[in-house]
Protein backbone atom coordinates (compact mmCIF):
# COMPACT_ATOMS: atom_id res chain seq x y z
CA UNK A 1 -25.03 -100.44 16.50
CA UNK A 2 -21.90 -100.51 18.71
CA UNK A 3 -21.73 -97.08 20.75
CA UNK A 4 -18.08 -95.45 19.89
CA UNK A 5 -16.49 -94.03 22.56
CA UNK A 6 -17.01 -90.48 23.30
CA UNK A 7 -14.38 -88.13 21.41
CA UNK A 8 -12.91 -86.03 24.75
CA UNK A 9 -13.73 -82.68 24.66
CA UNK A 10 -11.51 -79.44 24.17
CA UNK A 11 -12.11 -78.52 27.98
CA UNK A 12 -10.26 -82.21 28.90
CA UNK A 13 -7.23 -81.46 26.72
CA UNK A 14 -7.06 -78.42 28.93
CA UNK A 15 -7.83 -76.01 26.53
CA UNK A 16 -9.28 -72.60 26.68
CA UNK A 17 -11.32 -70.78 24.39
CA UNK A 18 -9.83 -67.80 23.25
CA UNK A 19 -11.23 -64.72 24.84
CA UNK A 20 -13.52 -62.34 22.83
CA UNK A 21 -12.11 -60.07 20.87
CA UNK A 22 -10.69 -57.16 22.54
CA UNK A 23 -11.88 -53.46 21.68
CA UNK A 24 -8.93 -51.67 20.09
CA UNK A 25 -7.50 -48.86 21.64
CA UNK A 26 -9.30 -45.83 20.56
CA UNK A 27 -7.86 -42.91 18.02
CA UNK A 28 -6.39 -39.86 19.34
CA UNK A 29 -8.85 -37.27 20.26
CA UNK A 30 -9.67 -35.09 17.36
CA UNK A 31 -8.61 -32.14 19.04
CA UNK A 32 -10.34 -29.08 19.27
CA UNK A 33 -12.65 -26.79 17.00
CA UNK A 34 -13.20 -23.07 16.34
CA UNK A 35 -15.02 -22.30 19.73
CA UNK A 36 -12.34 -24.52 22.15
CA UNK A 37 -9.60 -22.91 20.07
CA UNK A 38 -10.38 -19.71 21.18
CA UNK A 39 -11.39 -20.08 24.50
CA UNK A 40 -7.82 -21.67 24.57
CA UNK A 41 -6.18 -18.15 23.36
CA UNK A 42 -8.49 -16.11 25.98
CA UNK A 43 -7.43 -18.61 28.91
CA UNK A 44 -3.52 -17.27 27.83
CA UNK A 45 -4.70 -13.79 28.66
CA UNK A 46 -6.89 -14.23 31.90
CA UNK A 47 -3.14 -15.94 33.53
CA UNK A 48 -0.90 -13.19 32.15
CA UNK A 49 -3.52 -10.03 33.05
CA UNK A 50 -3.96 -11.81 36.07
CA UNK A 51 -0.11 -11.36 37.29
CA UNK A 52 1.40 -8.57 35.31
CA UNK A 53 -1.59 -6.34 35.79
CA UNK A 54 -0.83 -6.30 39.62
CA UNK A 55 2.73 -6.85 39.44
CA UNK A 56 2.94 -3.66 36.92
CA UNK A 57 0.89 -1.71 39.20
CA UNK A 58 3.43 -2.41 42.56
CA UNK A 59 6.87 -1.78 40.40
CA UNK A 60 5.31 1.31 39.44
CA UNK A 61 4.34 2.50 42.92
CA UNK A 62 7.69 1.08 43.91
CA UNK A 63 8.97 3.48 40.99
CA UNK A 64 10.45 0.95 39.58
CA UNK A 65 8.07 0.04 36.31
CA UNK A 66 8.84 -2.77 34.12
CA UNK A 67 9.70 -2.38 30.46
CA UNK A 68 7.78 -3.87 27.66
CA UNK A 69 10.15 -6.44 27.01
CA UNK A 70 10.46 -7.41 30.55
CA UNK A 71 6.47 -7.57 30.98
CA UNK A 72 6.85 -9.59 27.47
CA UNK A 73 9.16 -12.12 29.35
CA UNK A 74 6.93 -12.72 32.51
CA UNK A 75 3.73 -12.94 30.24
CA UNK A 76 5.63 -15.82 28.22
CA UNK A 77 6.73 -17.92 31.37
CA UNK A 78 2.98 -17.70 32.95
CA UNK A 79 0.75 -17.22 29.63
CA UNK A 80 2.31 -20.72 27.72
CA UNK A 81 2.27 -23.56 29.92
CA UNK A 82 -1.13 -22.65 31.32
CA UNK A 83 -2.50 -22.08 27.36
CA UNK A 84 -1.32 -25.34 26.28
CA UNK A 85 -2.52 -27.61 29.40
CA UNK A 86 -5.69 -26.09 29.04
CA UNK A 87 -5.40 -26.66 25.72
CA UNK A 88 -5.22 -30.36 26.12
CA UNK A 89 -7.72 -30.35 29.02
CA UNK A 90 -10.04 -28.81 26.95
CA UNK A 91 -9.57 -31.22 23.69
CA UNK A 92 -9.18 -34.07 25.99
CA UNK A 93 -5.78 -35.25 23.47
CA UNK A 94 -2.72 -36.25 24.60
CA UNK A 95 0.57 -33.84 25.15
CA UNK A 96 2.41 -36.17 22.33
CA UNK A 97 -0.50 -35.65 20.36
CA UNK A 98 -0.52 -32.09 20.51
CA UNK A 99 2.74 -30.97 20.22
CA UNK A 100 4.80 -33.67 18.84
CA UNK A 101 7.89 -32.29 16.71
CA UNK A 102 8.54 -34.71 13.76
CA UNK A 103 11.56 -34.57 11.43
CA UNK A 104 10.82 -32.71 7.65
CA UNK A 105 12.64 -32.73 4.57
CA UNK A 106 16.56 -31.42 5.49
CA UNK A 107 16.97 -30.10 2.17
CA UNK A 108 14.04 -27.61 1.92
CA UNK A 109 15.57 -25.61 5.00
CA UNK A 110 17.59 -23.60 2.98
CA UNK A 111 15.33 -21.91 1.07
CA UNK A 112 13.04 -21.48 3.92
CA UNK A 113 15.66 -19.68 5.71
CA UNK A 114 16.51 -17.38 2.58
CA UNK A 115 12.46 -17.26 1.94
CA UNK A 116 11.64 -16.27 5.26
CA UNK A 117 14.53 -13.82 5.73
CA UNK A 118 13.23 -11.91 2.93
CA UNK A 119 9.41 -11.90 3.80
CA UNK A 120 10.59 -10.26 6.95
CA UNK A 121 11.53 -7.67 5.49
CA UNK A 122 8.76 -7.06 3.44
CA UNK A 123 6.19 -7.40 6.11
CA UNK A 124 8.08 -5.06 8.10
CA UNK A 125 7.34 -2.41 5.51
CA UNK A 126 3.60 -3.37 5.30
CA UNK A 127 3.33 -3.20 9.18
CA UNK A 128 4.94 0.32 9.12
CA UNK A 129 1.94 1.52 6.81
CA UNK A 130 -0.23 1.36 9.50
CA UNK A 131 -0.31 4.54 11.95
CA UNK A 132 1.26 3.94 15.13
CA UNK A 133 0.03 5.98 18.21
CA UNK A 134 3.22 7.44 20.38
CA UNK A 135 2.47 4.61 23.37
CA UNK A 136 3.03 2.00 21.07
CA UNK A 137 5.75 2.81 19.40
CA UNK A 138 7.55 3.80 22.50
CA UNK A 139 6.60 -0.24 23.51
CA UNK A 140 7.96 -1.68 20.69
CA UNK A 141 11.52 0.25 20.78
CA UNK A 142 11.58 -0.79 24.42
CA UNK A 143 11.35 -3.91 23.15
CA UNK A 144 13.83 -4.21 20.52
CA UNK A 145 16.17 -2.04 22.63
CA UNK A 146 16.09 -4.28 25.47
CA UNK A 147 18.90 -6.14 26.73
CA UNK A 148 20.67 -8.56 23.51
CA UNK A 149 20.12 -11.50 25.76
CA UNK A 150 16.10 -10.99 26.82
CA UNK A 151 15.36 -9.78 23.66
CA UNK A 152 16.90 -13.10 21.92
CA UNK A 153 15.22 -15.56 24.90
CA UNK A 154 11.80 -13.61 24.65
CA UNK A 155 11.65 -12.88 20.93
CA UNK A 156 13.41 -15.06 18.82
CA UNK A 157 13.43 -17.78 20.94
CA UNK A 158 10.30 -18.77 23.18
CA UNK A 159 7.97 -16.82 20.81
CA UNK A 160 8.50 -18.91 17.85
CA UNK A 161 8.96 -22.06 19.83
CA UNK A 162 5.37 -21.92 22.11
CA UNK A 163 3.49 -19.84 18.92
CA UNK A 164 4.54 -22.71 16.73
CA UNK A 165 3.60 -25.34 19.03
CA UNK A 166 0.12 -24.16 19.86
CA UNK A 167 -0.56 -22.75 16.89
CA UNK A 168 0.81 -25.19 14.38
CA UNK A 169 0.47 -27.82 16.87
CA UNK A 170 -2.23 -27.91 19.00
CA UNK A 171 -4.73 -26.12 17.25
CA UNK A 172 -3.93 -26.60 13.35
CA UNK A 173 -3.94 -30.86 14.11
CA UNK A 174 -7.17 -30.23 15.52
CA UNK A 175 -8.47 -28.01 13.37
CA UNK A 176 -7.48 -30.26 10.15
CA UNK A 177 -9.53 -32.98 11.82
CA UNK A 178 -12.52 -31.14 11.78
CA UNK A 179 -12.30 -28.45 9.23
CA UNK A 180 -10.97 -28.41 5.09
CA UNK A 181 -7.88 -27.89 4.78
CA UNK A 182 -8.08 -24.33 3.54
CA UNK A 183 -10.33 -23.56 6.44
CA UNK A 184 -7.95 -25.25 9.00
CA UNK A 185 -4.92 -22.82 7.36
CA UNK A 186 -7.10 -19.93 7.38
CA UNK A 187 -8.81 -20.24 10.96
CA UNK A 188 -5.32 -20.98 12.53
CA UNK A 189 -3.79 -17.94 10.70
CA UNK A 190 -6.57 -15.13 11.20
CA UNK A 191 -6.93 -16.18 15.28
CA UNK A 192 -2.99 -16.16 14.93
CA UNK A 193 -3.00 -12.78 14.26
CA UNK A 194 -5.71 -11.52 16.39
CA UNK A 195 -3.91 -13.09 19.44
CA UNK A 196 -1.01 -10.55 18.90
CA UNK A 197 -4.00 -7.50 19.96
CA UNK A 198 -2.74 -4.95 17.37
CA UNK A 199 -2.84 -4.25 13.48
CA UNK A 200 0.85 -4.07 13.17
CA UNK A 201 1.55 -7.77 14.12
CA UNK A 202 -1.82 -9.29 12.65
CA UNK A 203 -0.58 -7.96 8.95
CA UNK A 204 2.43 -9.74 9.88
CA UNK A 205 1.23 -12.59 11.99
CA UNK A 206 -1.37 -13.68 9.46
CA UNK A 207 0.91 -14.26 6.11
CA UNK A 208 3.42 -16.05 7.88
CA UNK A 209 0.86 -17.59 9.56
CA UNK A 210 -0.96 -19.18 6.35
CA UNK A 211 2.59 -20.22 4.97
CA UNK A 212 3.75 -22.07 8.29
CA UNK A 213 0.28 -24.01 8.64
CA UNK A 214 0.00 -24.97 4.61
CA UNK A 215 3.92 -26.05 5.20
CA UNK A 216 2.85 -28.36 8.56
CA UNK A 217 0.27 -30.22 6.39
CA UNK A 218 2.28 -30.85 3.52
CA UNK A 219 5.38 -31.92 5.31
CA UNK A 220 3.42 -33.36 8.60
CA UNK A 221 6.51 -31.72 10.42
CA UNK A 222 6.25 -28.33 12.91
CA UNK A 223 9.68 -27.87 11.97
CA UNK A 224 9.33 -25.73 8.87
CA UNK A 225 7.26 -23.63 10.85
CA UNK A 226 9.91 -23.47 13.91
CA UNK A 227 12.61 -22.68 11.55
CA UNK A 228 10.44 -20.02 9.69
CA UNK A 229 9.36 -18.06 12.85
CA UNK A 230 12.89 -18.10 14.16
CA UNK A 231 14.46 -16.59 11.11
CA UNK A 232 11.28 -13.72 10.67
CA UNK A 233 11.89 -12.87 14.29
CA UNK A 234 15.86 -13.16 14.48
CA UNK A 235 15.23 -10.64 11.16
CA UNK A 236 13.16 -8.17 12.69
CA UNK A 237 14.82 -8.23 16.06
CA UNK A 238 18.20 -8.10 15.14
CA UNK A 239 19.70 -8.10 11.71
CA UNK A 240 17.61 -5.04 10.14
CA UNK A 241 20.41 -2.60 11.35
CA UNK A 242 23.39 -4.74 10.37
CA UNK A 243 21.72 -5.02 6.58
CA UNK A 244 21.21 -1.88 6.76
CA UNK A 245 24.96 -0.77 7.06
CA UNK A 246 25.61 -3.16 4.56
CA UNK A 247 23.55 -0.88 2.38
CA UNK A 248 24.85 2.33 3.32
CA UNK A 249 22.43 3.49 5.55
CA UNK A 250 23.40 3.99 9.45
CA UNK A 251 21.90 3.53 12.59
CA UNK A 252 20.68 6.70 13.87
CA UNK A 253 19.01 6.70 10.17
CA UNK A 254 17.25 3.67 9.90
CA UNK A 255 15.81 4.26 14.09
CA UNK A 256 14.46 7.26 12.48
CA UNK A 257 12.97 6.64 9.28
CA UNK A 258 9.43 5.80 9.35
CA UNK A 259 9.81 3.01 7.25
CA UNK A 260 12.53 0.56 5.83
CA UNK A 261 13.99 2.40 2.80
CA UNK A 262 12.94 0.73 -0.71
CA UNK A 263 16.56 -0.85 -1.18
CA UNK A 264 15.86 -2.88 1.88
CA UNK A 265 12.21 -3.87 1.12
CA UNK A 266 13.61 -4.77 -2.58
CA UNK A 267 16.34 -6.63 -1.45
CA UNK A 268 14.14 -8.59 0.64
CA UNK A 269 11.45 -9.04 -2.12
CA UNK A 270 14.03 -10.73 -4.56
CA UNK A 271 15.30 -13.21 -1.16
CA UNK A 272 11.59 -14.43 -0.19
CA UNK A 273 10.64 -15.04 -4.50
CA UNK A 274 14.32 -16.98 -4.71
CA UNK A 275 14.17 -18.65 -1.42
CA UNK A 276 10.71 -19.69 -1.88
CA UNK A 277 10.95 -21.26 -5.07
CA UNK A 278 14.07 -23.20 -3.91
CA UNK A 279 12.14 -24.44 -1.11
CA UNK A 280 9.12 -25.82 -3.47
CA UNK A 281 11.44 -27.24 -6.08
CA UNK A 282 13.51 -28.81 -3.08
CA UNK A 283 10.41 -30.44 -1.80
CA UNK A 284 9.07 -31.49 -5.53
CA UNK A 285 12.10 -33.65 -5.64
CA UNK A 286 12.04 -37.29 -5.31
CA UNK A 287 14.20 -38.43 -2.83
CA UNK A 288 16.82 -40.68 -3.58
């Protein structure tokens, strides 16, 4: 039989094989559980003990001690940034991962600001329940007598913002990865309250707390939460006396009273039922 000429190979056309298959890039880090969470929340603690415990001790030799809503301030500027790097240290996930802020639903804002507003009040007259021994009290007047400007900065602004952002952020993405949902809600809640170190914010911390994480995972979006906090501390910080003159009552009254008088509390009932609902129906609504 006649030999036919060799076909050329591939490698004489000049081709190349194709390389193997790469490995695809691998998924964020899960984030972290239970025991990293609050190791996290302690770490906030050791850095703000570790300057306002000496810095309170030389303004007071100095006779010159800081108020509460000064110390509040410092604690904020030191406490975050170190929390939330060890934070992603510690879960070994990225920044963007952690604390990304995504875009929610535009129309269920309203009622979360007339839901929220409301709540405030209402949780403001559970908190006030509880006892409070003369030291603290006198610590949280400083604080909402402070000056208009810290008190806004510390309180209505960097509070929500960083809480929201580790709490909602950090911890509740990592949480959800590891943990049901109702577990992730509840874990993220309860430790949110306990970081606050007193009964009077935990009542408060935790409802909001269970609201703000159930609305992250439905919407996928820490700006429900954002918006939320913002409006429960701009309400407790510095519209309670202007509603109250609304209603008849003055200022030396309401500093005073031991609690917010029943008209308040009611009023505020009837905003959180009618601001909540709008918010659910407004998210139950197809969008166009």
């Amino acid at each position: 039989m006649e030999n036919l000429p060799k076909e050329p190979s591939a490698e004489e056309f000049g081709y190349e094989p194709p390389l193997a298959p790469t490995v695809p890039p691998a998924s964020p880090a899960p984030g972290p559980r239970l025991a990293s969470a609050l190791i996290t929340s302690v770490i906030y603690y050791i850095a703000v003990f570790a300057v306002t415990v000496p810095l309170g001790v030389y303004m007071y030799l100095q006779k010159r001690p800081l108020d509460s809503l000064t110390l509040t301030f410092i604690s904020q500027i030191i406490g975050w940034p170190v929390a939330m790097i060890a934070g992603v240290l510690i879960s070994r996930r990225s920044w963007r991962d952690s604390f990304a802020i995504r875009p929610c639903p535009v129309r269920m804002i309203p009622g979360l600001i007339l839901g929220c507003f409301g709540l405030s009040l209402v949780l403001n007259r559970l908190a006030s329940q509880i006892p409070m021994p003369a030291f603290f009290e006198s610590a949280f007047r400083d604080m909402m007598t402070g000056p208009p400007a810290l008190n806004v900065l510390c309180l209505v602004i960097l509070a929500p913002l960083a809480e929201e952002l580790f709490f909602r952020g950090w911890m509740l993405r990592g949480f959800a990865a590891h943990y049901s949902k109702n577990k992730a809600i509840w874990f993220t809640a309860i430790i949110f309250g306990l970081f606050h170190l007193n009964p009077w914010q935990f009542v408060v911390a935790v409802p909001i707390g269970v609201i703000f994480a159930s609305l992250t995972l439905k919407t996928g979006s820490l700006l429900p939460g954002l918006v939320g906090h913002f409006i429960v501390n701009l309400t407790g910080s510095q519209l309670l006396k202007p509603l109250a003159g609304l209603l008849g009552h003055g200022d030396q009254e309401l500093e005073d009273a031991t609690h917010l008088p029943w008209d308040m509390v009611g009023l505020g009932a009837v905003f959180a039922v009618a601001g909540f609902a709008w918010m659910q129906r407004e998210m139950r609504r197809p969008t166009a």
